[in-house]
N, C-alpha and C. Protein backbone atom coordinates (compact mmCIF):
# COMPACT_ATOMS: atom_id res chain seq x y z
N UNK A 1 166.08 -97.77 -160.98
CA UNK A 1 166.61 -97.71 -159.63
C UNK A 1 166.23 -96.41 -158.94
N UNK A 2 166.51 -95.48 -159.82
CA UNK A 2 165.76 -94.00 -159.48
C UNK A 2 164.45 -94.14 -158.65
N UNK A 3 163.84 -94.55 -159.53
CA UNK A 3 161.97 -94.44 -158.85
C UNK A 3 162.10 -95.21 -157.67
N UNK A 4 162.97 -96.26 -157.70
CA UNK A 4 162.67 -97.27 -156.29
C UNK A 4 163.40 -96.49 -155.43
N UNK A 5 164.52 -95.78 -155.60
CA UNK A 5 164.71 -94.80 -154.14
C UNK A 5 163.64 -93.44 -153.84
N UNK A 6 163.13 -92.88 -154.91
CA UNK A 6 162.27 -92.40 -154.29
C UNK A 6 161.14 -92.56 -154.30
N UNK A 7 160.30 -93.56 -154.08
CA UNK A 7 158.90 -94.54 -153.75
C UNK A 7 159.37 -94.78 -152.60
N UNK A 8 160.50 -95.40 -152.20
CA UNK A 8 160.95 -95.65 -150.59
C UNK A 8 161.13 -94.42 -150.22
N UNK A 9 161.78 -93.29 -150.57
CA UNK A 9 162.11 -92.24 -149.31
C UNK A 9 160.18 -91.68 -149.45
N UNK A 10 159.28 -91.24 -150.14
CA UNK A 10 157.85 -90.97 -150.03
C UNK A 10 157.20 -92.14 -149.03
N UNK A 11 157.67 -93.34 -148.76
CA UNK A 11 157.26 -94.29 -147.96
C UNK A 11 157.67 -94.06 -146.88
N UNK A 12 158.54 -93.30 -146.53
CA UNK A 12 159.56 -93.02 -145.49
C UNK A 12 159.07 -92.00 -144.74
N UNK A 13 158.45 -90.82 -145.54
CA UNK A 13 157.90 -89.85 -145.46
C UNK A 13 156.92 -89.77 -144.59
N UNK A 14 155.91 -90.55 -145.39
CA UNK A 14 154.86 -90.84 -144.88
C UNK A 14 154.95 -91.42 -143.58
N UNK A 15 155.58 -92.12 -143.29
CA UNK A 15 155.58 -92.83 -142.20
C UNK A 15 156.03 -92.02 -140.80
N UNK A 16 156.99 -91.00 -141.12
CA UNK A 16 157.14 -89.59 -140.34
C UNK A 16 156.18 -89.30 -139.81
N UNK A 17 155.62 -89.14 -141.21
CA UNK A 17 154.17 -87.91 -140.66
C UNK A 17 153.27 -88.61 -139.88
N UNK A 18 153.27 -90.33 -140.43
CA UNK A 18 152.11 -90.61 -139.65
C UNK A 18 152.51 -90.47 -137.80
N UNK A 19 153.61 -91.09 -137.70
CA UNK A 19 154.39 -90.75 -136.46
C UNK A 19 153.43 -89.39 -135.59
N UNK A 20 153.68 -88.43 -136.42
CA UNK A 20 153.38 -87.08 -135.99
C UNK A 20 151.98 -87.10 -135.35
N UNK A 21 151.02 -87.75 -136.21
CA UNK A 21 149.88 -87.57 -135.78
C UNK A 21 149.32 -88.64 -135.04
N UNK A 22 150.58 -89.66 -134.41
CA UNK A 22 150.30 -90.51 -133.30
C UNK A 22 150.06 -89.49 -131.82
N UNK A 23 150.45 -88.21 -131.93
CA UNK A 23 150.19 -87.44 -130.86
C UNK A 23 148.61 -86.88 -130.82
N UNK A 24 148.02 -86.84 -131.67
CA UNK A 24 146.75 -86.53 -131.84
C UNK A 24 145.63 -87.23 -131.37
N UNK A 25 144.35 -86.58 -130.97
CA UNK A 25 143.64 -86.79 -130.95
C UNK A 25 142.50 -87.57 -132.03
N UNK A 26 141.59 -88.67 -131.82
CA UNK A 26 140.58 -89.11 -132.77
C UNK A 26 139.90 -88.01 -133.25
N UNK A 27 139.70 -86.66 -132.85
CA UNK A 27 138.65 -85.41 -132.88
C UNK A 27 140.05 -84.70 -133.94
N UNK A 28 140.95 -84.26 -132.75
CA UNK A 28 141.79 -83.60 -133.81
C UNK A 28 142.50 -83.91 -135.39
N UNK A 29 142.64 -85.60 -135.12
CA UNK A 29 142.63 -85.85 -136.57
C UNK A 29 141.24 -85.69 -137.60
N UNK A 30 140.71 -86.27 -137.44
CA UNK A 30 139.37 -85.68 -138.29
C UNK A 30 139.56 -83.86 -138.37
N UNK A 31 139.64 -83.28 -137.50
CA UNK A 31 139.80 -81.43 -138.52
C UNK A 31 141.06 -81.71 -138.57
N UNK A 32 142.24 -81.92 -138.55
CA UNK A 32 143.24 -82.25 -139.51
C UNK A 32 142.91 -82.86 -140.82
N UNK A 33 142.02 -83.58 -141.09
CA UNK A 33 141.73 -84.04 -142.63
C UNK A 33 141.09 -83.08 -143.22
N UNK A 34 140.14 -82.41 -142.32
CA UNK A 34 139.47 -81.20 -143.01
C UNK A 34 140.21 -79.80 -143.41
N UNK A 35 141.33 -79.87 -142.79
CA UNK A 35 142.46 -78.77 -142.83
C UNK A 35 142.88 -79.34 -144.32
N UNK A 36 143.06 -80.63 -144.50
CA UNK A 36 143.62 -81.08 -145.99
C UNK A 36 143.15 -80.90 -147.26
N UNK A 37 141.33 -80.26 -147.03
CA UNK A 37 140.38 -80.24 -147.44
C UNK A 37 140.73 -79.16 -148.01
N UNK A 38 141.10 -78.45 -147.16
CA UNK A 38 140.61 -76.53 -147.38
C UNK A 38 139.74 -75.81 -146.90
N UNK A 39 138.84 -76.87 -145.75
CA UNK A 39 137.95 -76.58 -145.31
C UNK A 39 138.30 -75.03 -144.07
N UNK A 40 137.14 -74.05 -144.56
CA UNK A 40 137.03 -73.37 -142.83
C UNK A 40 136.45 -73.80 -141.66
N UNK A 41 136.97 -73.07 -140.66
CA UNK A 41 136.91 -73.05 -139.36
C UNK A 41 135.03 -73.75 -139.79
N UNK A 42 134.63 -72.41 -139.90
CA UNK A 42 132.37 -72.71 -140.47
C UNK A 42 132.87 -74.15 -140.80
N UNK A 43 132.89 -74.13 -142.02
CA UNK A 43 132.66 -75.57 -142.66
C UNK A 43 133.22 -76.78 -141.87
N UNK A 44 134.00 -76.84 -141.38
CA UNK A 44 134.61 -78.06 -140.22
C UNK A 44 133.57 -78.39 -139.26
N UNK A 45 132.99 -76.79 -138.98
CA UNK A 45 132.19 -77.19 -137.47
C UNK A 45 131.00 -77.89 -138.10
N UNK A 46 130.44 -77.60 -138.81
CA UNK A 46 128.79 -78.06 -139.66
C UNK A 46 129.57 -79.27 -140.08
N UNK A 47 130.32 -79.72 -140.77
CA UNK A 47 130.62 -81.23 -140.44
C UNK A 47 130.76 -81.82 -139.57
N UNK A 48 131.22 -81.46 -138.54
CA UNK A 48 131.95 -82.52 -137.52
C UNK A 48 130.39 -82.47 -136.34
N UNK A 49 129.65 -81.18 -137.02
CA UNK A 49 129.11 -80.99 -135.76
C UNK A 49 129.40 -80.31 -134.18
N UNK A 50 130.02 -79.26 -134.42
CA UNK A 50 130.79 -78.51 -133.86
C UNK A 50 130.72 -77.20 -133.53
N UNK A 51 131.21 -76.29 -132.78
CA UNK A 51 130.97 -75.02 -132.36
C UNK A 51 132.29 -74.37 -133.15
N UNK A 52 132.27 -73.39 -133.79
CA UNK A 52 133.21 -72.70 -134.25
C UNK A 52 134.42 -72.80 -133.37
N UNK A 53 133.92 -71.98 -132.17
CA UNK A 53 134.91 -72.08 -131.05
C UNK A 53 135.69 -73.11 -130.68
N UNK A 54 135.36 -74.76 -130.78
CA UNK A 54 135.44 -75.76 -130.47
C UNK A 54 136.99 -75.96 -131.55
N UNK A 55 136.29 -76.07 -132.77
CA UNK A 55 136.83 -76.16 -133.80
C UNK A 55 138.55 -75.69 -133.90
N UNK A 56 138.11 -74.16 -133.48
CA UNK A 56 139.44 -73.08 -133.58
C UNK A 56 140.19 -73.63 -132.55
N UNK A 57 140.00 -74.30 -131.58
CA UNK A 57 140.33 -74.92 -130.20
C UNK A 57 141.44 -76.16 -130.45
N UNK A 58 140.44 -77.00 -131.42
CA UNK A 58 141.27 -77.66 -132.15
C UNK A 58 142.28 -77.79 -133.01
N UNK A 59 142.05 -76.63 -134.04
CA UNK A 59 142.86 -76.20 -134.66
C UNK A 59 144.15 -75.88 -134.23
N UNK A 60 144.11 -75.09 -133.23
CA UNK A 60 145.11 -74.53 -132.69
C UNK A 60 146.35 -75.43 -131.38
N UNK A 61 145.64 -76.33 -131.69
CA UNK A 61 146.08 -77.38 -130.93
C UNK A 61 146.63 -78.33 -131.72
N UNK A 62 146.33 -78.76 -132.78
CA UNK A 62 147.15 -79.37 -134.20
C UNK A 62 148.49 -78.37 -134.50
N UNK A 63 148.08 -77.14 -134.89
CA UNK A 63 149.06 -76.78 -135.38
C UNK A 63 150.30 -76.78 -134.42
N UNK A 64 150.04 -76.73 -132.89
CA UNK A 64 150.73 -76.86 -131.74
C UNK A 64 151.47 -78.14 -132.13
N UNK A 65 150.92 -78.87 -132.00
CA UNK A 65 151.46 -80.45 -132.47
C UNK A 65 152.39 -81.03 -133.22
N UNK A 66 151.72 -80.63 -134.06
CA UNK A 66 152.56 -80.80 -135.54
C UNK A 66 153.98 -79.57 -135.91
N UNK A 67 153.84 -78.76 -134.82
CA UNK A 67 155.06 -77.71 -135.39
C UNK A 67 154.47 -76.80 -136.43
N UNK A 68 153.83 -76.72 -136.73
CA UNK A 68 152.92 -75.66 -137.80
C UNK A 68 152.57 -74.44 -137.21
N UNK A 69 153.12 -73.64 -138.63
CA UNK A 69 152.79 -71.71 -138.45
C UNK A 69 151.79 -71.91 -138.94
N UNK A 70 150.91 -72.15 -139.70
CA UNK A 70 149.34 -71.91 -140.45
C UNK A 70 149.19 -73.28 -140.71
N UNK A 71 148.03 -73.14 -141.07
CA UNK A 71 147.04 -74.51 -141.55
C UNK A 71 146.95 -74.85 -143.07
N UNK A 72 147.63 -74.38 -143.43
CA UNK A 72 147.75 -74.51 -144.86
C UNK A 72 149.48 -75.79 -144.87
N UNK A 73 150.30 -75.34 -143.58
CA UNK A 73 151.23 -76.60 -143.28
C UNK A 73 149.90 -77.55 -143.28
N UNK A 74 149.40 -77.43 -142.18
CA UNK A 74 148.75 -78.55 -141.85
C UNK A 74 148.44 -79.28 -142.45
N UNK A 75 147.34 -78.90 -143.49
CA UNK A 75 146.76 -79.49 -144.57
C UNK A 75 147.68 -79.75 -145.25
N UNK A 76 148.68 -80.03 -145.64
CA UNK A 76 149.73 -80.32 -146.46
C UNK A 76 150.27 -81.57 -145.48
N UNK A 77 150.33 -81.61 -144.51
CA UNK A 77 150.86 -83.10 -143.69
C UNK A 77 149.43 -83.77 -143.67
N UNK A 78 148.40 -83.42 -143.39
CA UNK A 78 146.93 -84.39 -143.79
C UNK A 78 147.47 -85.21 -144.71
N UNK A 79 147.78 -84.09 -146.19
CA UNK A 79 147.69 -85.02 -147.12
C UNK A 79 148.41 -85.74 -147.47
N UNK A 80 149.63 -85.69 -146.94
CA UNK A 80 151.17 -86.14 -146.90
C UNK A 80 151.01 -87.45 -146.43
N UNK A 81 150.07 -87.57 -145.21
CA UNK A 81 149.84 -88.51 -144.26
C UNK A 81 148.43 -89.33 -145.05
N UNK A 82 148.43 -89.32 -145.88
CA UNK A 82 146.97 -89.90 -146.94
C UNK A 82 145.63 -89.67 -145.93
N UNK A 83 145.13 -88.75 -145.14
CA UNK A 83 144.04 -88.92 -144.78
C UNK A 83 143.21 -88.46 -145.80
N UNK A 84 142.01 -89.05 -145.45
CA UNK A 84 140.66 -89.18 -145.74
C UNK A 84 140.44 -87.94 -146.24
């Protein structure tokens, strides 16, 4: 009975978070997954194809979002939220 209340409240969870990142952008979620990564600011932009600047733009606009002091929250609701 244990595990089935908490498999539902982690289902529950999740479903929060996904909530959260119904405010987001298609751009900003993608460097939100990369925030889940561990990825830097560099490494985000050379993936996504991106300007550093762009990137940090974004960044800073997630963490706005989401209620986040650093990106290390962030990446922790990415993964919370099962992205990619």
């Amino acid at each position: 009975m244990r595990l089935l209340g908490t498999a539902a409240g982690r289902a529950s969870d999740r479903d929060r978070t996904r909530a959260l990142l119904r405010g987001l952008t298609e751009r900003e979620t993608q460097v939100l997954a990369c925030l889940g990564e561990g990825l830097s600011n560099a490494r985000i932009a050379r993936r996504l194809h991106l300007s550093e600047a762009t990137v940090k733009g974004h960044v800073s606009r997630v963490l706005d979002e989401l209620g986040c002091a650093n990106r290390t929250q962030a990446g922790l609701i990415a993964r919370d939220a099962g992205l990619p």
